[in-house]
C-alpha atoms as a PDB file:
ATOM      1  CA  UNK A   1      58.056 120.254 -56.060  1.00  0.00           C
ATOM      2  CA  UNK A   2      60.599 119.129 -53.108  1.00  0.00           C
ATOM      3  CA  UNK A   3      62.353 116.137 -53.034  1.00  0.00           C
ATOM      4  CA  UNK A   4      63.604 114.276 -49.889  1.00  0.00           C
ATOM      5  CA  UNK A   5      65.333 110.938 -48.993  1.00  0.00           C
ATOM      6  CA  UNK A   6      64.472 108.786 -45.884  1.00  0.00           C
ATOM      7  CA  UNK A   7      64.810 105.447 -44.499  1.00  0.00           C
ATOM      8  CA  UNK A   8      62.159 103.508 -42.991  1.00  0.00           C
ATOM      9  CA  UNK A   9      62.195 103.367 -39.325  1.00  0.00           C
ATOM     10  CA  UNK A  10      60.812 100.122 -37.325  1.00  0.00           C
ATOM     11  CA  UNK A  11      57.624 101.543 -36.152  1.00  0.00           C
ATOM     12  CA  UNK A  12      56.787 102.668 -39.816  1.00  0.00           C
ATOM     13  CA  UNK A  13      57.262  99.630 -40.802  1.00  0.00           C
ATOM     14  CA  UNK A  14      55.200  97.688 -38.086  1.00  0.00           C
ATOM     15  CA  UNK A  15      52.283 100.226 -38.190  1.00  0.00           C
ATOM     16  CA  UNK A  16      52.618 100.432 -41.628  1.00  0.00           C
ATOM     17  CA  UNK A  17      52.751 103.634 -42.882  1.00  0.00           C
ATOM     18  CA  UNK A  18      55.051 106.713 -43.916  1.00  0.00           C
ATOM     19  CA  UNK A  19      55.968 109.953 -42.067  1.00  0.00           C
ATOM     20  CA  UNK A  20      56.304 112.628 -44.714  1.00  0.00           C
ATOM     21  CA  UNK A  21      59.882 114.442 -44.214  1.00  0.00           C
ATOM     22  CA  UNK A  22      59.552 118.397 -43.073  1.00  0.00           C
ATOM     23  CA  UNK A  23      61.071 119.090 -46.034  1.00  0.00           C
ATOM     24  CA  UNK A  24      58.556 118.408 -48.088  1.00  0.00           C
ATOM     25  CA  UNK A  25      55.449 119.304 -45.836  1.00  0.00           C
ATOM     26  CA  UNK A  26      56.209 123.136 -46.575  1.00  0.00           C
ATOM     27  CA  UNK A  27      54.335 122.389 -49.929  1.00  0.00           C
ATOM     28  CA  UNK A  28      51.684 120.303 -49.787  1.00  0.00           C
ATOM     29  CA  UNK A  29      48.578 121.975 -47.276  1.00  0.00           C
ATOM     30  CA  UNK A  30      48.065 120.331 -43.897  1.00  0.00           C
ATOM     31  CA  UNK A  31      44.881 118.433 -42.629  1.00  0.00           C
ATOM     32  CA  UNK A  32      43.651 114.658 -42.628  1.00  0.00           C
ATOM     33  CA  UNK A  33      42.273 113.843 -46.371  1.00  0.00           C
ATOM     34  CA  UNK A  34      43.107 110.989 -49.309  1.00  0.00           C
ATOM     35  CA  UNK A  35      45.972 111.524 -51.567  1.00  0.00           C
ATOM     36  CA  UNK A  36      47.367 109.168 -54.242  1.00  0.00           C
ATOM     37  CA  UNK A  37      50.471 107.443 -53.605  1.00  0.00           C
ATOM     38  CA  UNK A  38      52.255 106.403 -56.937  1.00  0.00           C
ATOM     39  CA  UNK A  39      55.041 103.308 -56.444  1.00  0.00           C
ATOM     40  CA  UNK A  40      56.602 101.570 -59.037  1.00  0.00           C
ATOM     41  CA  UNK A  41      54.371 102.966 -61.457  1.00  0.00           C
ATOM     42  CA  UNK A  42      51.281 101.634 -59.766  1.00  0.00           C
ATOM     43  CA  UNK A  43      48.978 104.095 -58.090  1.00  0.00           C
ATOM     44  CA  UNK A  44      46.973 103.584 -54.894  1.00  0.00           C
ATOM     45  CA  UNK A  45      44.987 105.797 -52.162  1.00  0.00           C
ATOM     46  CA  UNK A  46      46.112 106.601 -48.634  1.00  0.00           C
ATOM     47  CA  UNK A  47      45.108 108.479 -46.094  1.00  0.00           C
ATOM     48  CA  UNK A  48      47.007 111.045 -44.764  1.00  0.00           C
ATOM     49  CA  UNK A  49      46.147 112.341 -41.301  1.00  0.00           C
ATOM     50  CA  UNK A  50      46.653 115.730 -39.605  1.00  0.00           C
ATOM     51  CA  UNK A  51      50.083 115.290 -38.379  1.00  0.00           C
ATOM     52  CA  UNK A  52      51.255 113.741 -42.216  1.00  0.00           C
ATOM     53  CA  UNK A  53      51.436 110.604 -41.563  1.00  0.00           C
ATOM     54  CA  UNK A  54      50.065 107.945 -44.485  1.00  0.00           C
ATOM     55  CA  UNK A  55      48.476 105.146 -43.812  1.00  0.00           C
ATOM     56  CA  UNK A  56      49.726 102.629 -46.258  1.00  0.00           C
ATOM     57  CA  UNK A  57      48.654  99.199 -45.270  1.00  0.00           C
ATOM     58  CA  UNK A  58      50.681  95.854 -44.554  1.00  0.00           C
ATOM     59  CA  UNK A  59      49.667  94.490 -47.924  1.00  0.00           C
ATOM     60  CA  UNK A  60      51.704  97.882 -49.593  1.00  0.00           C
ATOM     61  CA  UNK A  61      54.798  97.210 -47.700  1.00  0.00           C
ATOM     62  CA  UNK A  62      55.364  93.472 -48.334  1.00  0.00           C
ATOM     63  CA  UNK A  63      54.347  94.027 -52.275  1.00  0.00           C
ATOM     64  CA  UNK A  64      57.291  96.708 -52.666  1.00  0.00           C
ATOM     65  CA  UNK A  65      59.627  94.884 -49.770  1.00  0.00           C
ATOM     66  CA  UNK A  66      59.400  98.060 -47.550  1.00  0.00           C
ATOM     67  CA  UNK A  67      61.106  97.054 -44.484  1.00  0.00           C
ATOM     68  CA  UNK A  68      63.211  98.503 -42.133  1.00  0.00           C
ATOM     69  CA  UNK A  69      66.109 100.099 -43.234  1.00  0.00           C
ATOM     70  CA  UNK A  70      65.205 100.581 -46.993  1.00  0.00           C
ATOM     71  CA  UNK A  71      65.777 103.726 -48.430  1.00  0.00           C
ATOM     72  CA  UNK A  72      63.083 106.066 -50.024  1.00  0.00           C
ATOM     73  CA  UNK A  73      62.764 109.282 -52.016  1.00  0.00           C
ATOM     74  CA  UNK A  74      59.525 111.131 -51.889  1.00  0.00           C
ATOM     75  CA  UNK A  75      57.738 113.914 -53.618  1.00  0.00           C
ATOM     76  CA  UNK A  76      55.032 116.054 -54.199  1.00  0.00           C
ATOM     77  CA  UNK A  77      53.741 115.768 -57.916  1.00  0.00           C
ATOM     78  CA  UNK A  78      50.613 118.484 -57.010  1.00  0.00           C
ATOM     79  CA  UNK A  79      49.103 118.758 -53.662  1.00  0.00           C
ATOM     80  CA  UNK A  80      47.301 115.159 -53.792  1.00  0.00           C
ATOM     81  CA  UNK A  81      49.539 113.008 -55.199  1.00  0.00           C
ATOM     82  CA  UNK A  82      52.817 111.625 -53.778  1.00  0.00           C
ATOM     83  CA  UNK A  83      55.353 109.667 -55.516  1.00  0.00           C
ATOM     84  CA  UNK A  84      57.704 107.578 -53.296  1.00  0.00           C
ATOM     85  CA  UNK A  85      60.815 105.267 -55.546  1.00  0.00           C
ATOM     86  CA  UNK A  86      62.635 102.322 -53.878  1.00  0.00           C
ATOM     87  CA  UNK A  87      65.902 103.470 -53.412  1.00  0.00           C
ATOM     88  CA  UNK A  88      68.062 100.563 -51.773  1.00  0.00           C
ATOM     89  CA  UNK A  89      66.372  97.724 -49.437  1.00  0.00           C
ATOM     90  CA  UNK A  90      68.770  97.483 -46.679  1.00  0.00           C
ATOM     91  CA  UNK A  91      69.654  94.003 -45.908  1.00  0.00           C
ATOM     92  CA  UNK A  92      70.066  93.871 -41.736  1.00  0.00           C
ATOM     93  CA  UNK A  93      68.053  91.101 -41.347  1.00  0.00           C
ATOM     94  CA  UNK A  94      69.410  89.177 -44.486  1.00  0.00           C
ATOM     95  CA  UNK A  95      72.809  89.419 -42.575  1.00  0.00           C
ATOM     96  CA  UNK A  96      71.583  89.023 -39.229  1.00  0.00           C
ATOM     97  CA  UNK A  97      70.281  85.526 -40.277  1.00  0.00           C
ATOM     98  CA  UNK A  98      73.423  84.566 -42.371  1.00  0.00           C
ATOM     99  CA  UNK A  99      75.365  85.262 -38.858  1.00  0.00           C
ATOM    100  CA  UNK A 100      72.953  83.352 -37.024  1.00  0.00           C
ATOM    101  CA  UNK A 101      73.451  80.219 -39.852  1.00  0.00           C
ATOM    102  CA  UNK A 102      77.236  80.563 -39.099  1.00  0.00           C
ATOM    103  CA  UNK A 103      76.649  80.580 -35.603  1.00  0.00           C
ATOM    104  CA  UNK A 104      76.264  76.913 -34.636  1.00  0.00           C
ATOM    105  CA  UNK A 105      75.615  75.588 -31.081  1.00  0.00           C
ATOM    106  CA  UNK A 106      78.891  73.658 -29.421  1.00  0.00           C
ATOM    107  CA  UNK A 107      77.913  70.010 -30.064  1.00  0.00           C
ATOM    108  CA  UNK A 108      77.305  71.000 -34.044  1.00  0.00           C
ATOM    109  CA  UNK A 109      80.643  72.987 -34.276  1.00  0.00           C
ATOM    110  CA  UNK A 110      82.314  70.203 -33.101  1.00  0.00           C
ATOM    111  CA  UNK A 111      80.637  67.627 -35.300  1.00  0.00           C
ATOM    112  CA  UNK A 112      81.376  70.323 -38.034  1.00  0.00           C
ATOM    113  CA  UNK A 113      84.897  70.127 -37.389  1.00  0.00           C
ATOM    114  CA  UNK A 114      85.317  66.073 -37.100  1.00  0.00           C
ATOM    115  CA  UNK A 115      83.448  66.007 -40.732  1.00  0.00           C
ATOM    116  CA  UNK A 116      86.428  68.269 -41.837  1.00  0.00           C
ATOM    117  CA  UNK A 117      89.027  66.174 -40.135  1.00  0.00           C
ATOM    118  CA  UNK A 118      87.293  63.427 -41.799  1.00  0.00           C
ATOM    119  CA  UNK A 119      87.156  64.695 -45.042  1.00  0.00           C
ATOM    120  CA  UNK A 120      90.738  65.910 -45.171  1.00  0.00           C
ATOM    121  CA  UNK A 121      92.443  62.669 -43.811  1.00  0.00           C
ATOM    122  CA  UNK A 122      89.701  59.552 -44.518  1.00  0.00           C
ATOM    123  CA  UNK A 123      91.582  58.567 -47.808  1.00  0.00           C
ATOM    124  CA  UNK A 124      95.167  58.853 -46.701  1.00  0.00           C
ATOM    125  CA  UNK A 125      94.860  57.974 -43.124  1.00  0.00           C
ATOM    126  CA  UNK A 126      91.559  56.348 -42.073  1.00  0.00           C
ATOM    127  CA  UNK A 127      92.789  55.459 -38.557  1.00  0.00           C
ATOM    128  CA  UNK A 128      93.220  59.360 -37.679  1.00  0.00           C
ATOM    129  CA  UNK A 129      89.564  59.888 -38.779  1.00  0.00           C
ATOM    130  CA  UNK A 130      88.126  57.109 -36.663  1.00  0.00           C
ATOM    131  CA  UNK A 131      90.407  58.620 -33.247  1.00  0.00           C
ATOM    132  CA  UNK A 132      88.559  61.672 -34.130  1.00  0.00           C
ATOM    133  CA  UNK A 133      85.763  60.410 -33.840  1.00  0.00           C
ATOM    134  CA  UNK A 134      84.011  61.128 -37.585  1.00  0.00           C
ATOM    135  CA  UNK A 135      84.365  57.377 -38.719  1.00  0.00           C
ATOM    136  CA  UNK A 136      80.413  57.435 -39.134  1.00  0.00           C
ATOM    137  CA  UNK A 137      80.752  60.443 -41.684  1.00  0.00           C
ATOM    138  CA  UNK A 138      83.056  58.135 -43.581  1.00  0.00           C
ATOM    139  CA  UNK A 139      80.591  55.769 -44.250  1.00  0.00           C
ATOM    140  CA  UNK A 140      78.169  58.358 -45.700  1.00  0.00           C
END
Protein backbone atom coordinates (compact mmCIF):
# COMPACT_ATOMS: atom_id res chain seq x y z
CA UNK A 1 0.00 0.00 0.00
CA UNK A 2 1.25 3.85 -0.28
CA UNK A 3 3.30 5.44 2.02
CA UNK A 4 3.44 9.23 2.74
CA UNK A 5 5.19 11.65 5.19
CA UNK A 6 3.51 14.76 6.79
CA UNK A 7 3.81 17.12 9.53
CA UNK A 8 1.15 18.12 11.76
CA UNK A 9 -0.30 21.42 11.11
CA UNK A 10 -1.81 23.70 14.11
CA UNK A 11 -5.39 23.19 13.42
CA UNK A 12 -4.82 19.31 13.37
CA UNK A 13 -3.46 19.53 16.30
CA UNK A 14 -6.09 21.80 18.11
CA UNK A 15 -9.09 19.91 16.57
CA UNK A 16 -7.41 16.92 17.02
CA UNK A 17 -7.32 14.88 14.25
CA UNK A 18 -5.37 13.83 10.94
CA UNK A 19 -5.87 14.80 7.26
CA UNK A 20 -4.94 11.76 5.22
CA UNK A 21 -2.26 12.90 2.42
CA UNK A 22 -3.71 12.59 -1.44
CA UNK A 23 -1.25 10.29 -1.88
CA UNK A 24 -2.53 7.80 -0.10
CA UNK A 25 -6.39 8.43 -0.55
CA UNK A 26 -6.07 6.87 -4.20
CA UNK A 27 -6.23 3.47 -2.26
CA UNK A 28 -8.30 3.31 0.40
CA UNK A 29 -12.40 3.93 -0.83
CA UNK A 30 -13.97 7.24 0.13
CA UNK A 31 -17.02 7.83 2.53
CA UNK A 32 -17.47 8.55 6.41
CA UNK A 33 -17.01 5.00 8.35
CA UNK A 34 -14.56 3.57 11.41
CA UNK A 35 -11.16 2.41 10.59
CA UNK A 36 -8.40 1.25 12.98
CA UNK A 37 -5.59 3.43 13.59
CA UNK A 38 -2.43 1.42 14.78
CA UNK A 39 0.39 3.78 16.79
CA UNK A 40 3.15 2.56 18.54
CA UNK A 41 1.92 -0.79 18.37
CA UNK A 42 -1.31 0.03 20.12
CA UNK A 43 -4.49 -0.05 18.10
CA UNK A 44 -7.51 2.24 18.46
CA UNK A 45 -10.80 3.28 16.36
CA UNK A 46 -11.39 6.56 14.54
CA UNK A 47 -13.66 7.88 12.52
CA UNK A 48 -12.96 8.94 9.31
CA UNK A 49 -15.38 11.31 7.60
CA UNK A 50 -16.22 11.95 3.92
CA UNK A 51 -13.58 14.38 3.12
CA UNK A 52 -10.68 11.86 5.06
CA UNK A 53 -10.25 13.46 7.81
CA UNK A 54 -9.81 11.21 11.30
CA UNK A 55 -11.02 12.10 14.22
CA UNK A 56 -8.46 11.14 16.75
CA UNK A 57 -9.23 12.68 20.05
CA UNK A 58 -7.14 15.05 22.47
CA UNK A 59 -6.42 12.13 24.74
CA UNK A 60 -4.49 10.33 21.35
CA UNK A 61 -2.39 13.29 20.72
CA UNK A 62 -0.98 14.07 24.19
CA UNK A 63 -0.36 10.06 24.79
CA UNK A 64 1.98 9.92 21.54
CA UNK A 65 3.18 13.86 21.99
CA UNK A 66 1.51 14.78 18.60
CA UNK A 67 1.94 18.40 18.42
CA UNK A 68 2.60 20.78 15.97
CA UNK A 69 5.37 20.33 13.91
CA UNK A 70 6.04 16.54 14.50
CA UNK A 71 6.60 14.51 11.70
CA UNK A 72 4.45 11.44 10.60
CA UNK A 73 4.43 8.58 8.10
CA UNK A 74 1.16 6.99 7.25
CA UNK A 75 -0.20 3.99 5.51
CA UNK A 76 -2.75 1.87 4.38
CA UNK A 77 -2.32 -1.79 5.80
CA UNK A 78 -5.96 -2.91 3.94
CA UNK A 79 -8.74 -0.56 3.39
CA UNK A 80 -9.67 -0.21 7.29
CA UNK A 81 -6.72 -0.01 8.98
CA UNK A 82 -4.14 2.82 9.06
CA UNK A 83 -0.82 2.77 10.55
CA UNK A 84 0.73 6.19 11.38
CA UNK A 85 4.84 6.00 13.16
CA UNK A 86 6.29 9.01 15.05
CA UNK A 87 8.82 10.22 12.97
CA UNK A 88 10.57 13.31 14.74
CA UNK A 89 8.58 15.66 17.37
CA UNK A 90 9.63 19.01 16.34
CA UNK A 91 10.70 21.07 19.19
CA UNK A 92 9.37 24.94 18.32
CA UNK A 93 7.89 25.43 21.39
CA UNK A 94 10.73 23.71 23.48
CA UNK A 95 12.94 26.52 21.90
CA UNK A 96 10.53 29.18 21.90
CA UNK A 97 10.40 28.86 25.76
CA UNK A 98 14.24 28.40 26.23
CA UNK A 99 14.40 31.98 24.29
CA UNK A 100 11.82 33.34 26.36
CA UNK A 101 13.97 31.97 29.76
CA UNK A 102 16.99 33.85 28.22
CA UNK A 103 15.01 36.74 27.63
CA UNK A 104 14.90 38.58 30.96
CA UNK A 105 13.08 41.90 31.63
CA UNK A 106 15.66 45.11 32.17
CA UNK A 107 15.68 45.31 36.00
CA UNK A 108 16.61 41.27 36.08
CA UNK A 109 19.34 41.63 33.34
CA UNK A 110 20.83 44.11 35.23
CA UNK A 111 20.69 42.36 38.58
CA UNK A 112 22.01 39.37 36.43
CA UNK A 113 24.93 41.24 35.49
CA UNK A 114 25.88 42.88 39.11
CA UNK A 115 25.73 39.03 40.47
CA UNK A 116 28.46 38.40 37.75
CA UNK A 117 30.44 41.46 38.63
CA UNK A 118 30.05 40.22 42.04
CA UNK A 119 31.05 36.91 41.58
CA UNK A 120 34.10 37.68 39.47
CA UNK A 121 35.62 40.47 41.74
CA UNK A 122 33.99 39.84 45.57
CA UNK A 123 37.21 37.88 46.67
CA UNK A 124 39.91 40.03 45.16
CA UNK A 125 38.30 43.36 45.31
CA UNK A 126 35.20 43.63 47.53
CA UNK A 127 35.00 47.45 47.28
CA UNK A 128 34.35 47.19 43.32
CA UNK A 129 31.44 44.77 44.08
CA UNK A 130 29.76 46.99 46.63
CA UNK A 131 30.13 50.35 43.85
CA UNK A 132 28.31 47.99 41.70
CA UNK A 133 25.91 47.65 43.60
CA UNK A 134 25.77 43.50 44.21
CA UNK A 135 27.20 43.77 47.86
CA UNK A 136 23.83 42.00 49.00
CA UNK A 137 24.67 38.94 46.63
CA UNK A 138 27.91 38.77 48.55
CA UNK A 139 26.39 38.04 51.60
CA UNK A 140 24.38 35.11 50.16
Amino acid sequence: MAVAEKRISKSEEQGAFINIPRKIRASIRPGPRKIRIICNGQETTAYMNPWFRVFLGRDFFEERNLREGTHIKMMWINSDTLRIEVIRVWEEEEEREEEKKKILPPFLQCAQERMELAERWASEHPSIAIECGAYDAILF
